[in-house]
C-alpha atoms as a PDB file:
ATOM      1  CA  UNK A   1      90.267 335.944 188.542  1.00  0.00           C
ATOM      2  CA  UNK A   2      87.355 333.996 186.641  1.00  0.00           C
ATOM      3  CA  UNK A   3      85.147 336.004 184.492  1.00  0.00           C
ATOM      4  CA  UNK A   4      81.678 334.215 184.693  1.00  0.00           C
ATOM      5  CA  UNK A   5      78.742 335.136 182.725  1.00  0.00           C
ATOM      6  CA  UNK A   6      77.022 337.426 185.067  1.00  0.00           C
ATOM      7  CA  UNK A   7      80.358 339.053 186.073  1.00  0.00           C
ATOM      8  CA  UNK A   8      81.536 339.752 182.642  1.00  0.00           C
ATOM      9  CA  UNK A   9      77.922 342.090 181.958  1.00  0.00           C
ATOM     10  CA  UNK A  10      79.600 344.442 184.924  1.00  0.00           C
ATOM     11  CA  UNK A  11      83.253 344.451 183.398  1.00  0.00           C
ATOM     12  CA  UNK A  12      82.369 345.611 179.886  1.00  0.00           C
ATOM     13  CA  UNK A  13      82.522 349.290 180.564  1.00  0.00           C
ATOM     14  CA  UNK A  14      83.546 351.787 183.199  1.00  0.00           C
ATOM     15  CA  UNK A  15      82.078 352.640 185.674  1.00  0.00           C
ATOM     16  CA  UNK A  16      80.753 356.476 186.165  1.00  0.00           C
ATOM     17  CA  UNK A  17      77.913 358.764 186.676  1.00  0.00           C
ATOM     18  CA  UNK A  18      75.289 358.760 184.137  1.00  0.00           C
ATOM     19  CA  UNK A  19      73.224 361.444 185.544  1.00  0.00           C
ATOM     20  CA  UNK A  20      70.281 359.562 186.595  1.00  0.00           C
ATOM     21  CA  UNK A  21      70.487 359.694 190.134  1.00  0.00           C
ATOM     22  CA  UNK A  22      72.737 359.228 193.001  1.00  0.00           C
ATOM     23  CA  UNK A  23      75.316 356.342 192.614  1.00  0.00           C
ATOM     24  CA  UNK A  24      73.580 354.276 195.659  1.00  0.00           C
ATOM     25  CA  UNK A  25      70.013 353.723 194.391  1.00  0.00           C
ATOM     26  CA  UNK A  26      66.905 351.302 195.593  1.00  0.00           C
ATOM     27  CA  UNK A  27      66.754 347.846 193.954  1.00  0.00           C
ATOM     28  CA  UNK A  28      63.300 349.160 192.214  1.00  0.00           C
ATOM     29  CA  UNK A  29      65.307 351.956 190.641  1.00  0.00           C
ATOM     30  CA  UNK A  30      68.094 350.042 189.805  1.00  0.00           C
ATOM     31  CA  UNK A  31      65.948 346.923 187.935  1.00  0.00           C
ATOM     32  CA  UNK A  32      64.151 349.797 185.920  1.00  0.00           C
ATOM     33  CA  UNK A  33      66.860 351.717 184.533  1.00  0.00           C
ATOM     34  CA  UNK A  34      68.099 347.736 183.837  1.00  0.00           C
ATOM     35  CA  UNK A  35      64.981 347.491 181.988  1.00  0.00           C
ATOM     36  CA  UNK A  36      64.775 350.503 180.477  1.00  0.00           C
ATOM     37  CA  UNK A  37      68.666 351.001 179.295  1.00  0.00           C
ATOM     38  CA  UNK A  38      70.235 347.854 179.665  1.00  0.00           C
ATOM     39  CA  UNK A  39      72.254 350.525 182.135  1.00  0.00           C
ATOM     40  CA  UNK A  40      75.498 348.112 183.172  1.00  0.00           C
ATOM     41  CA  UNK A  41      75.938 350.917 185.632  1.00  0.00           C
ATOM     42  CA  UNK A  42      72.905 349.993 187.366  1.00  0.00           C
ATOM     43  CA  UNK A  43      73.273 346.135 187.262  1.00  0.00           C
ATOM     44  CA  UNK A  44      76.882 346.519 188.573  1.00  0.00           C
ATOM     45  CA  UNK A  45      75.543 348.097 191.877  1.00  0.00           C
ATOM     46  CA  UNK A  46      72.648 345.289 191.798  1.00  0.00           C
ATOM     47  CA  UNK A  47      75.512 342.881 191.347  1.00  0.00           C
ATOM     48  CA  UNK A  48      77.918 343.797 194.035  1.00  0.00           C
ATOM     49  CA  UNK A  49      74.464 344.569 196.239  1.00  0.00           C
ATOM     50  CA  UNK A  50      73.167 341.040 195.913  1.00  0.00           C
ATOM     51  CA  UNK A  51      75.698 338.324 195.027  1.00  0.00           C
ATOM     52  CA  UNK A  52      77.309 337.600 198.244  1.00  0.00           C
ATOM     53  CA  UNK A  53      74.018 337.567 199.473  1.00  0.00           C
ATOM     54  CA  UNK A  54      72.015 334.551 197.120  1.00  0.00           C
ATOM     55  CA  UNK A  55      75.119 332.630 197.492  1.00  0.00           C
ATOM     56  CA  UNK A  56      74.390 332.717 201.220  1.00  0.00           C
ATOM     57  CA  UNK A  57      70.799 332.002 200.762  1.00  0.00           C
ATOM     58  CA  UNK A  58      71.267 328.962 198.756  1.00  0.00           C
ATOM     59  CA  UNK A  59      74.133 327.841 200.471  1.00  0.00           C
ATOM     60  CA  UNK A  60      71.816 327.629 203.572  1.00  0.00           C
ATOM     61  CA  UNK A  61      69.592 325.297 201.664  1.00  0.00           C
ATOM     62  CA  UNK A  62      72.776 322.691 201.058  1.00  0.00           C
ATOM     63  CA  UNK A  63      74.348 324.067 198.531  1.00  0.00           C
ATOM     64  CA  UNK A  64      78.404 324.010 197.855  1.00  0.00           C
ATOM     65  CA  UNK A  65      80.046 326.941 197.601  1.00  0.00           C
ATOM     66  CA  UNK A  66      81.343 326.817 194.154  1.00  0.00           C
ATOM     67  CA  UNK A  67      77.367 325.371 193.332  1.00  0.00           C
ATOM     68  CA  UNK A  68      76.043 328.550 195.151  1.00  0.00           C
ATOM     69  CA  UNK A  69      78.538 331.320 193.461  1.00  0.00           C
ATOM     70  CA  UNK A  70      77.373 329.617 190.026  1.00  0.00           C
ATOM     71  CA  UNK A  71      73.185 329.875 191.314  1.00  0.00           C
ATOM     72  CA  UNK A  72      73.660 333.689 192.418  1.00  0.00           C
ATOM     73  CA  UNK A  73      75.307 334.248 188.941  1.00  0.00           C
ATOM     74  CA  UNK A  74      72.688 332.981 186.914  1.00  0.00           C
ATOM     75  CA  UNK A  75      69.874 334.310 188.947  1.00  0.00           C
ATOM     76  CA  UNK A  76      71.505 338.038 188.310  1.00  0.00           C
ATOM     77  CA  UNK A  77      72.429 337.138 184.717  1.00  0.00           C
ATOM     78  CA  UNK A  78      68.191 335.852 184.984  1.00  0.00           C
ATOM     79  CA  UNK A  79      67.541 339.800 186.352  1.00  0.00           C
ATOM     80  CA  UNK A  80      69.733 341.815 183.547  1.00  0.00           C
ATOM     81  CA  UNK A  81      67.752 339.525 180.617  1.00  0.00           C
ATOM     82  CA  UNK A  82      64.300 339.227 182.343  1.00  0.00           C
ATOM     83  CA  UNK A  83      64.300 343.118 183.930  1.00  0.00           C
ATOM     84  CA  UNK A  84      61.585 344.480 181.693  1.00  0.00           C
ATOM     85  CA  UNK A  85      59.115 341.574 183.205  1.00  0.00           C
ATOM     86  CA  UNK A  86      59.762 343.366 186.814  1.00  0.00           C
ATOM     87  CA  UNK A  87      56.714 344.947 188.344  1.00  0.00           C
ATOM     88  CA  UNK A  88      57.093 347.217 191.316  1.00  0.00           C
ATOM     89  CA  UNK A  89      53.776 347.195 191.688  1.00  0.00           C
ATOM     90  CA  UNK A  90      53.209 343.786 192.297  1.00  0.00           C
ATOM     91  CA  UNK A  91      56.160 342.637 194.102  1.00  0.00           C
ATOM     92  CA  UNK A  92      59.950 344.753 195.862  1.00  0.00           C
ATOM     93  CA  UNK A  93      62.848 344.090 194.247  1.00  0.00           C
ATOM     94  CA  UNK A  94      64.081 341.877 197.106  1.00  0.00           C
ATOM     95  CA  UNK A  95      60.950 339.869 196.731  1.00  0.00           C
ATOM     96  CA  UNK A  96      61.333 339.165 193.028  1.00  0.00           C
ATOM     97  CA  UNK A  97      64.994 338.162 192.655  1.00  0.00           C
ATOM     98  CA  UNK A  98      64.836 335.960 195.463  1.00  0.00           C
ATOM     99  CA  UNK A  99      61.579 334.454 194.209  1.00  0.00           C
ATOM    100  CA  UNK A 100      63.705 334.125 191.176  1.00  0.00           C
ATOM    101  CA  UNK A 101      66.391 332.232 193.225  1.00  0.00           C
ATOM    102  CA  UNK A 102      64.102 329.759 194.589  1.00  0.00           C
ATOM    103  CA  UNK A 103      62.701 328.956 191.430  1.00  0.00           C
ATOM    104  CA  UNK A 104      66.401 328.158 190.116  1.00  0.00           C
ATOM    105  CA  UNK A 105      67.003 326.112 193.374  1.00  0.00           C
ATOM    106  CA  UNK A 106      63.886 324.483 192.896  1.00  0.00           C
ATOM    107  CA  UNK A 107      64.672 323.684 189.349  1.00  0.00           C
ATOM    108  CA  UNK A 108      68.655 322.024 190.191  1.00  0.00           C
ATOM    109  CA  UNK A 109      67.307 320.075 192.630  1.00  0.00           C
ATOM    110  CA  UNK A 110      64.704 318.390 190.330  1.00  0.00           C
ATOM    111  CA  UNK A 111      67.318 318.278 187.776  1.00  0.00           C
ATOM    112  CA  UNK A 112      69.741 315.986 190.223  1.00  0.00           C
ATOM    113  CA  UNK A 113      66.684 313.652 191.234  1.00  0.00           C
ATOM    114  CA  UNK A 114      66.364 312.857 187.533  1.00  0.00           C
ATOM    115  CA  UNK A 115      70.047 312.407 187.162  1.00  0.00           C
ATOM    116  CA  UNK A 116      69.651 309.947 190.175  1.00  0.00           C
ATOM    117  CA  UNK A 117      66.252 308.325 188.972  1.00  0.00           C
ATOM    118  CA  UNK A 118      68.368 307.372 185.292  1.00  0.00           C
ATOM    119  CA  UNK A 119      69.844 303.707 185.406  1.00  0.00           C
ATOM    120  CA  UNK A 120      73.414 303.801 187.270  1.00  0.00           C
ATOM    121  CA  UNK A 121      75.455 302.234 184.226  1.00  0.00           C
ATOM    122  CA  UNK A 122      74.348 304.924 181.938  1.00  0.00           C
ATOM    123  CA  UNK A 123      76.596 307.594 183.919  1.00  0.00           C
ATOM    124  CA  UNK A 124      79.697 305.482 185.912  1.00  0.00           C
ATOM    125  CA  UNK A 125      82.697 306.071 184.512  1.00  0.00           C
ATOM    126  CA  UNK A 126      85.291 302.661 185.211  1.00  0.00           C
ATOM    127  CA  UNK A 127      88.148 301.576 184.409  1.00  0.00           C
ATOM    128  CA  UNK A 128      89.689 300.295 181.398  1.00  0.00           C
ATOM    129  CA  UNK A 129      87.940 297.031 180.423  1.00  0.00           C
ATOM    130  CA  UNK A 130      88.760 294.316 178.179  1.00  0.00           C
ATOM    131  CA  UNK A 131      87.491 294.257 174.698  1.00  0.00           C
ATOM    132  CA  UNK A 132      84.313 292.152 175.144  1.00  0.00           C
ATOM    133  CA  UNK A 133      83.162 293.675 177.987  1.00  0.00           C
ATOM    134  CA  UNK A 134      83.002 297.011 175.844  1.00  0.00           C
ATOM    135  CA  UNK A 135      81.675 295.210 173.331  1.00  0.00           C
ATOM    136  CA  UNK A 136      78.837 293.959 175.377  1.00  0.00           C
ATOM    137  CA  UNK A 137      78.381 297.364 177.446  1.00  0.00           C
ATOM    138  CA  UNK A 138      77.876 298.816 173.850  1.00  0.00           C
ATOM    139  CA  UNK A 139      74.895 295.691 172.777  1.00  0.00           C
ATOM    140  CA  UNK A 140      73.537 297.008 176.053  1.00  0.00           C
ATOM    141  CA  UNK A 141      73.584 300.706 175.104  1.00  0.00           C
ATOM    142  CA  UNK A 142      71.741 299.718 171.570  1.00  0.00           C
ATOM    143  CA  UNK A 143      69.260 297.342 173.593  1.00  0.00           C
ATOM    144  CA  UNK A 144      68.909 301.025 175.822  1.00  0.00           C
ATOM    145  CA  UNK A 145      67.913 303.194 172.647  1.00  0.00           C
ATOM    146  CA  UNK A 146      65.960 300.000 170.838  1.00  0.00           C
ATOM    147  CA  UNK A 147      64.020 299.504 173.726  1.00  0.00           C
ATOM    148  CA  UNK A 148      63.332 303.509 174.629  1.00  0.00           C
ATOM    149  CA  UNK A 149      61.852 303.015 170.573  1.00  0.00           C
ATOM    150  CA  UNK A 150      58.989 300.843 171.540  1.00  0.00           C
ATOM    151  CA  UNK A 151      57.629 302.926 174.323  1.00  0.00           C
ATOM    152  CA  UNK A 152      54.345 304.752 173.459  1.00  0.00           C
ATOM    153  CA  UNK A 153      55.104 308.004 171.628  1.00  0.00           C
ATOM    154  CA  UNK A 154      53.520 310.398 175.027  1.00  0.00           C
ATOM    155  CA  UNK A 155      56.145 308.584 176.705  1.00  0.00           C
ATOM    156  CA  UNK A 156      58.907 308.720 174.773  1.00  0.00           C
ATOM    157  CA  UNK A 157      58.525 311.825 173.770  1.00  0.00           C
ATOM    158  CA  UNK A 158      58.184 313.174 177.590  1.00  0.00           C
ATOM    159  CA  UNK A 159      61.551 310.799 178.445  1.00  0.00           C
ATOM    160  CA  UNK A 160      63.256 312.903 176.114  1.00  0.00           C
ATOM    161  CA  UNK A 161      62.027 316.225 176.897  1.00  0.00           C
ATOM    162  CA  UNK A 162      63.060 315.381 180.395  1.00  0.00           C
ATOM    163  CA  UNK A 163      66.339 313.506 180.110  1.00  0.00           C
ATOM    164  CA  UNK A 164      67.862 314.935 176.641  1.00  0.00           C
ATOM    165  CA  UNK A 165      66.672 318.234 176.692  1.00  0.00           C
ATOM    166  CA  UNK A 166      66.785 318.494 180.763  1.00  0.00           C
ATOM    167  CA  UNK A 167      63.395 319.945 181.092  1.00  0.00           C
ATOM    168  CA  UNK A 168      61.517 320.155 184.105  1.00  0.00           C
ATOM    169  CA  UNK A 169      58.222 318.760 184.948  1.00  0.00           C
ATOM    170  CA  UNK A 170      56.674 321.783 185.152  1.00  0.00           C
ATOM    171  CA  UNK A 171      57.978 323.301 181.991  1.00  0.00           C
ATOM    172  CA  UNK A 172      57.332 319.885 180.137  1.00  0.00           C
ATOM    173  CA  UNK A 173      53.781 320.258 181.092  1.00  0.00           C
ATOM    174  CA  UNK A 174      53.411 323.569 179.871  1.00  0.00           C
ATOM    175  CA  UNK A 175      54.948 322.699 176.682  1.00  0.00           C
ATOM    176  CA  UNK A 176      52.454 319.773 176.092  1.00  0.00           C
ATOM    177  CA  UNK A 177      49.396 321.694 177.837  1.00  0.00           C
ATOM    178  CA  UNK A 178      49.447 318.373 180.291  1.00  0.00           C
ATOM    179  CA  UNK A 179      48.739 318.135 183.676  1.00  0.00           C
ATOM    180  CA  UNK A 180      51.880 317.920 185.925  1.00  0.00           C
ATOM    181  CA  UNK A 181      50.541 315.052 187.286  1.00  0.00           C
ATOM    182  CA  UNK A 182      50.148 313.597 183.804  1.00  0.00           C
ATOM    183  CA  UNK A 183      54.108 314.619 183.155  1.00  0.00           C
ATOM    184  CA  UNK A 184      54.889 312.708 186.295  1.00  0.00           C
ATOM    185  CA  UNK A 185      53.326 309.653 185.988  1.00  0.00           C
ATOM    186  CA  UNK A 186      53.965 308.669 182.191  1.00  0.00           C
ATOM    187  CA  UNK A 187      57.686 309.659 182.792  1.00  0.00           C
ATOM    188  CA  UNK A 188      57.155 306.722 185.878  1.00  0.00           C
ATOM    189  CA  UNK A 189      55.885 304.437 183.535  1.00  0.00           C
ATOM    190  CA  UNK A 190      58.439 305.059 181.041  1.00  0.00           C
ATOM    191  CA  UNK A 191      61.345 304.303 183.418  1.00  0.00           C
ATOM    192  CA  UNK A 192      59.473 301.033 184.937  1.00  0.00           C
ATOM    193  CA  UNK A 193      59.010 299.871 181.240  1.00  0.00           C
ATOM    194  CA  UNK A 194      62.694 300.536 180.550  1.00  0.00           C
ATOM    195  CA  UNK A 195      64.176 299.089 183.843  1.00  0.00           C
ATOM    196  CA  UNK A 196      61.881 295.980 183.572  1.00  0.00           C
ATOM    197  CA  UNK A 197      62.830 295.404 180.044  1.00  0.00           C
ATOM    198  CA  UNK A 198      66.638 295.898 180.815  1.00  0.00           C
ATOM    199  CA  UNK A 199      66.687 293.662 183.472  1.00  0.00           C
ATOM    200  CA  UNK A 200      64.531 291.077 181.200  1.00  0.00           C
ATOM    201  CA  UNK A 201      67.868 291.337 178.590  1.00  0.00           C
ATOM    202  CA  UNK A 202      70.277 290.913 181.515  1.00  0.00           C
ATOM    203  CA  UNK A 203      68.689 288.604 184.485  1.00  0.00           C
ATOM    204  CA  UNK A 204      70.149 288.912 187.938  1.00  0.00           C
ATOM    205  CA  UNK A 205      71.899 292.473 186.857  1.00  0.00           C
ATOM    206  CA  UNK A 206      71.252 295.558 188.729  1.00  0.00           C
ATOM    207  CA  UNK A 207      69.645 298.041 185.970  1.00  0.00           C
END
């Protein structure tokens, strides 16, 4: 059976009473002696308690099932790291990890659109060409990075926050203390620039 990164956090030890409570305890109780311990104990009965059910949820918002298992994973691993930021004043349990899962939805689905928004011969894998038609794919792929050079530094620099270091908008914004609006639109202008000038270097080719 795979051992994933969330799963392997409840495999490390055995499992047994520590003392602290009944073995069946609330979410709240269970995210605080998370928080306070780093108790696997406790984030193995979170675990069992909530994976099946965040691979549901997302798989009812389109989702595969192997795309799902790998969300509900990384939204627990997001609880065992993150437990000390949970308030139980402020929010339940439920509340906050699923608020957590929608913000990791949220945050694949905008990663996706970019891969989709990028030009389409930057990620097609073909078959085997002949020699100068790699040679000329790889004058195009030097135009690519010669002409990403000459944009203006805010939008360079936000082209490669977003595509190299797959940021999102939001956390690109917060990183540059920019509007998201501001993120948005320079990143537009950055890919018109780019697709204009590509299609300049090759005329009646799709870019």
């Amino acid at each position: 059976m795979r051992l994933d990164r969330a799963h392997n956090l409840v495999t490390l030890m055995p499992m047994k009473d520590d003392g602290l409570g009944p073995v069946i305890q609330t979410p709240e109780a269970l995210i605080l002696r998370i928080a306070q311990s780093r108790d696997r104990q406790a984030y193995a009965q979170l675990f069992a308690r909530f994976a099946p059910k965040l691979k549901a949820f997302v798989m009812g918002q389109g989702m595969t099932a192997a795309e799902a298992e790998d969300l509900a994973q990384d939204v627990l691993l997001k609880v065992w790291r993150k437990a000390e930021m949970f308030d139980p004043s402020k929010a339940t349990a439920v509340t906050w990890i699923y608020s957590i899962a929608r913000n990791l939805r949220i945050d694949a689905a905008r990663k996706a659109k970019r891969v989709r928004e990028l030009p389409e011969d930057l990620w097609q894998s073909e078959p085997a060409r002949a020699a100068d038609q790699v040679l000329s794919d790889a004058q195009s792929a030097q135009s690519l990075t010669g002409l990403i050079a000459t944009l203006p530094e805010e939008q360079k620099t936000i082209l490669r926050m977003s595509f190299y270091e797959d940021l999102s908008h939001g956390d690109i914004a917060k990183a540059l203390a920019l509007p998201l609006g501001t993120v948005k639109s320079r990143l537009r202008l950055a890919m018109t620039r780019l697709k204009a000038a590509m299609a300049a270097l090759v005329p009646g080719d799709r870019v």
